[in-house]
N, C-alpha and C. Protein backbone atom coordinates (compact mmCIF):
# COMPACT_ATOMS: atom_id res chain seq x y z
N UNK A 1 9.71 14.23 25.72
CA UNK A 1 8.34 13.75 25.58
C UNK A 1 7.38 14.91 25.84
N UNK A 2 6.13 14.62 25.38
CA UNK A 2 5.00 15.74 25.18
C UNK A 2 3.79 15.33 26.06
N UNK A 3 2.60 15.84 26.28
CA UNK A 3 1.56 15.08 26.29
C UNK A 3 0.59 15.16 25.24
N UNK A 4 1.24 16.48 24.64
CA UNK A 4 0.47 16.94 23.47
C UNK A 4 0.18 15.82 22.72
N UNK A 5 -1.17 15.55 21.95
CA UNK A 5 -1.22 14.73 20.72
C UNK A 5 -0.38 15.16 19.63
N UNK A 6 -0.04 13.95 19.15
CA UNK A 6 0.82 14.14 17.63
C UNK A 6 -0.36 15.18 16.43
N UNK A 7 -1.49 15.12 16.74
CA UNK A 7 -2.31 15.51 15.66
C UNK A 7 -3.94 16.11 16.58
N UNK A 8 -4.30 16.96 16.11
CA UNK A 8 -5.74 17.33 17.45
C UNK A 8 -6.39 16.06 17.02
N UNK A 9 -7.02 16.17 18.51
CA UNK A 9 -8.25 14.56 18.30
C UNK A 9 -9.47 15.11 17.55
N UNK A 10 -9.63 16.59 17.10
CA UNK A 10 -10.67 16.53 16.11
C UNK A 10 -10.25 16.33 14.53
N UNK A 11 -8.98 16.07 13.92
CA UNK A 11 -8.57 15.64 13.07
C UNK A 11 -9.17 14.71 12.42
N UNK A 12 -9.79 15.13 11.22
CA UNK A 12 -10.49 14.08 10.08
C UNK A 12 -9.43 13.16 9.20
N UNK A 13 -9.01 12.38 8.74
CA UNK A 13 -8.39 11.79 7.96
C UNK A 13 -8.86 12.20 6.55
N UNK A 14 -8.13 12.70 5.87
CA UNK A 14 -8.75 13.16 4.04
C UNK A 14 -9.18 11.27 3.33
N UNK A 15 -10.00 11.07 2.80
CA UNK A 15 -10.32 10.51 2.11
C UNK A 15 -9.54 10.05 0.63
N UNK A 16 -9.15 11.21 0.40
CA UNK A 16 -8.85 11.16 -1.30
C UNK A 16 -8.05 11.92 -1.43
N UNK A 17 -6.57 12.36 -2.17
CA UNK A 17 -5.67 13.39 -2.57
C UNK A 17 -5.60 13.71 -3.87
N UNK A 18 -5.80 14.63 -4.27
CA UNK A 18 -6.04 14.94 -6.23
C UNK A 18 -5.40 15.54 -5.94
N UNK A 19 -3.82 15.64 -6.88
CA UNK A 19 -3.04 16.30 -7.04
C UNK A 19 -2.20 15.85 -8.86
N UNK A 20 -1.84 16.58 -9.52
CA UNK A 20 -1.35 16.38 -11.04
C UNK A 20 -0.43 15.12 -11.04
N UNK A 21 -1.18 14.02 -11.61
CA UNK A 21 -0.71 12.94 -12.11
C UNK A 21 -0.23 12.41 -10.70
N UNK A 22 -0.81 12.54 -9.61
CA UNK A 22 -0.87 11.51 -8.73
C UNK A 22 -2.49 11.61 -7.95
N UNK A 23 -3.17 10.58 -7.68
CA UNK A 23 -4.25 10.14 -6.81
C UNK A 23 -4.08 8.78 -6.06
N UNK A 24 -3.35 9.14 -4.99
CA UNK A 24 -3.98 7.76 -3.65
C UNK A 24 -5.20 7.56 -3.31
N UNK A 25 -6.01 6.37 -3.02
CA UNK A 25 -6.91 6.37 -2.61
C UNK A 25 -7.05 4.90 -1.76
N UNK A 26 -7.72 4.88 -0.86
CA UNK A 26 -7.54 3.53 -0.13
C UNK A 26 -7.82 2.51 -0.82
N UNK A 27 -7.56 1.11 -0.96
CA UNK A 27 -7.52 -0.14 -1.48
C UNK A 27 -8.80 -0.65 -0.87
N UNK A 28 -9.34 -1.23 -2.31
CA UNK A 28 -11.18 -1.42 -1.81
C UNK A 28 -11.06 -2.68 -2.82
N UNK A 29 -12.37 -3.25 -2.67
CA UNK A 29 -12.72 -4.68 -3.72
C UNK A 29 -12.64 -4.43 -5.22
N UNK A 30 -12.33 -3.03 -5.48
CA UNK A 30 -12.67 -2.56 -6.71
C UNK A 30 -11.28 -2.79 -7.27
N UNK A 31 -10.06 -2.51 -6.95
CA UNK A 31 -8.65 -2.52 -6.43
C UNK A 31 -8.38 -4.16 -7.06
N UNK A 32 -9.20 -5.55 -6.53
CA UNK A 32 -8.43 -6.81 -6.15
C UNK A 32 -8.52 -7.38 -8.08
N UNK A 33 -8.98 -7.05 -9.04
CA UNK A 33 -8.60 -7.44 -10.54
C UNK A 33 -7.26 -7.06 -10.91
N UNK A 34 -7.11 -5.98 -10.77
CA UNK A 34 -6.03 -4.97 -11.55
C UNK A 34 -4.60 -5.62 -10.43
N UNK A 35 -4.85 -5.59 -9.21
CA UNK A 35 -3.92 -5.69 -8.25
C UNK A 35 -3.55 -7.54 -8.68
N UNK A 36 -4.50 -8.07 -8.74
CA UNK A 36 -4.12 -9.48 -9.04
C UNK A 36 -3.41 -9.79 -10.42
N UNK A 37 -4.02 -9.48 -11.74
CA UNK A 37 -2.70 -9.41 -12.76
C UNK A 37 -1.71 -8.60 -12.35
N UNK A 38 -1.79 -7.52 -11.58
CA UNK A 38 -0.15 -7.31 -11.70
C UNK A 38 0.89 -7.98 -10.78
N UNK A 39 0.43 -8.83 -9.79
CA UNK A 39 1.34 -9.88 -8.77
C UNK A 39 1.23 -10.74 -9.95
N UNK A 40 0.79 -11.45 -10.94
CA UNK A 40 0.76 -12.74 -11.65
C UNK A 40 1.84 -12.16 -12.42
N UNK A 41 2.15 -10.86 -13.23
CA UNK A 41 3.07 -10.44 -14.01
C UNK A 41 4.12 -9.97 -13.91
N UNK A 42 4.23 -10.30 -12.01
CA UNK A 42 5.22 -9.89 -11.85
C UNK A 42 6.18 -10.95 -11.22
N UNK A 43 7.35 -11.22 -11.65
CA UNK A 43 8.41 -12.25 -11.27
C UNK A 43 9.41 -11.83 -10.53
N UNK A 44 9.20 -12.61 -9.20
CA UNK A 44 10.47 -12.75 -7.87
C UNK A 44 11.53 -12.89 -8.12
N UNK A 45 12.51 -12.13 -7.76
CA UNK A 45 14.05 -12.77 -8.15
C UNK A 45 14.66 -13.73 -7.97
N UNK A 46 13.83 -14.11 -6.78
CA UNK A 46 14.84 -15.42 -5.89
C UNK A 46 13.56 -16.60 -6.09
N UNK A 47 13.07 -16.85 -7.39
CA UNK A 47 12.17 -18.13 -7.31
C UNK A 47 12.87 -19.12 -8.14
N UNK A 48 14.15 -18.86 -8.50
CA UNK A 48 14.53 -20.20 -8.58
C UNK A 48 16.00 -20.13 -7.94
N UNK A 49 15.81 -19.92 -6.25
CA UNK A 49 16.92 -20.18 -5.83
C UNK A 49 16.49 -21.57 -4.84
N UNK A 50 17.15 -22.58 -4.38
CA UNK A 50 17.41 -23.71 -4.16
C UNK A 50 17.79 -23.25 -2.63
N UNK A 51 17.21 -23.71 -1.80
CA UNK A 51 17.66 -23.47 -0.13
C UNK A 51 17.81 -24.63 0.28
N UNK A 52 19.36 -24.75 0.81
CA UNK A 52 19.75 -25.68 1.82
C UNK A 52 19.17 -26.14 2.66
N UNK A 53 18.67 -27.20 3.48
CA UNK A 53 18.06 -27.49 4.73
C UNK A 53 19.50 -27.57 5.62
N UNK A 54 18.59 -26.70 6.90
CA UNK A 54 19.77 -26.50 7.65
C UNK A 54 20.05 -27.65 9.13
């Protein structure tokens, strides 16, 4: 064990990463259209499995 911080406490968090053919960026209201058709288009494996009551 340390006492050191994992990271200095003046450490900014980056905002945004631009890098070739990838960009993360945090999940905002702008995010909830695009994010919602793709859960509607996307199909569970196990939705038509049948569970026992135990």
């Amino acid at each position: 064990m340390t006492d050191q911080p994992f990271v200095p406490a003046d450490f900014t968090v980056p905002r945004a990463l631009d890098a070739e053919g990838f960009r993360p960026e945090p999940l905002g209201e702008q995010h909830n259209e695009d994010d919602h058709a793709a859960r509607l288009a996307t199909t569970w494996p196990f939705a038509e499995v049948t569970y026992a009551p135990c």
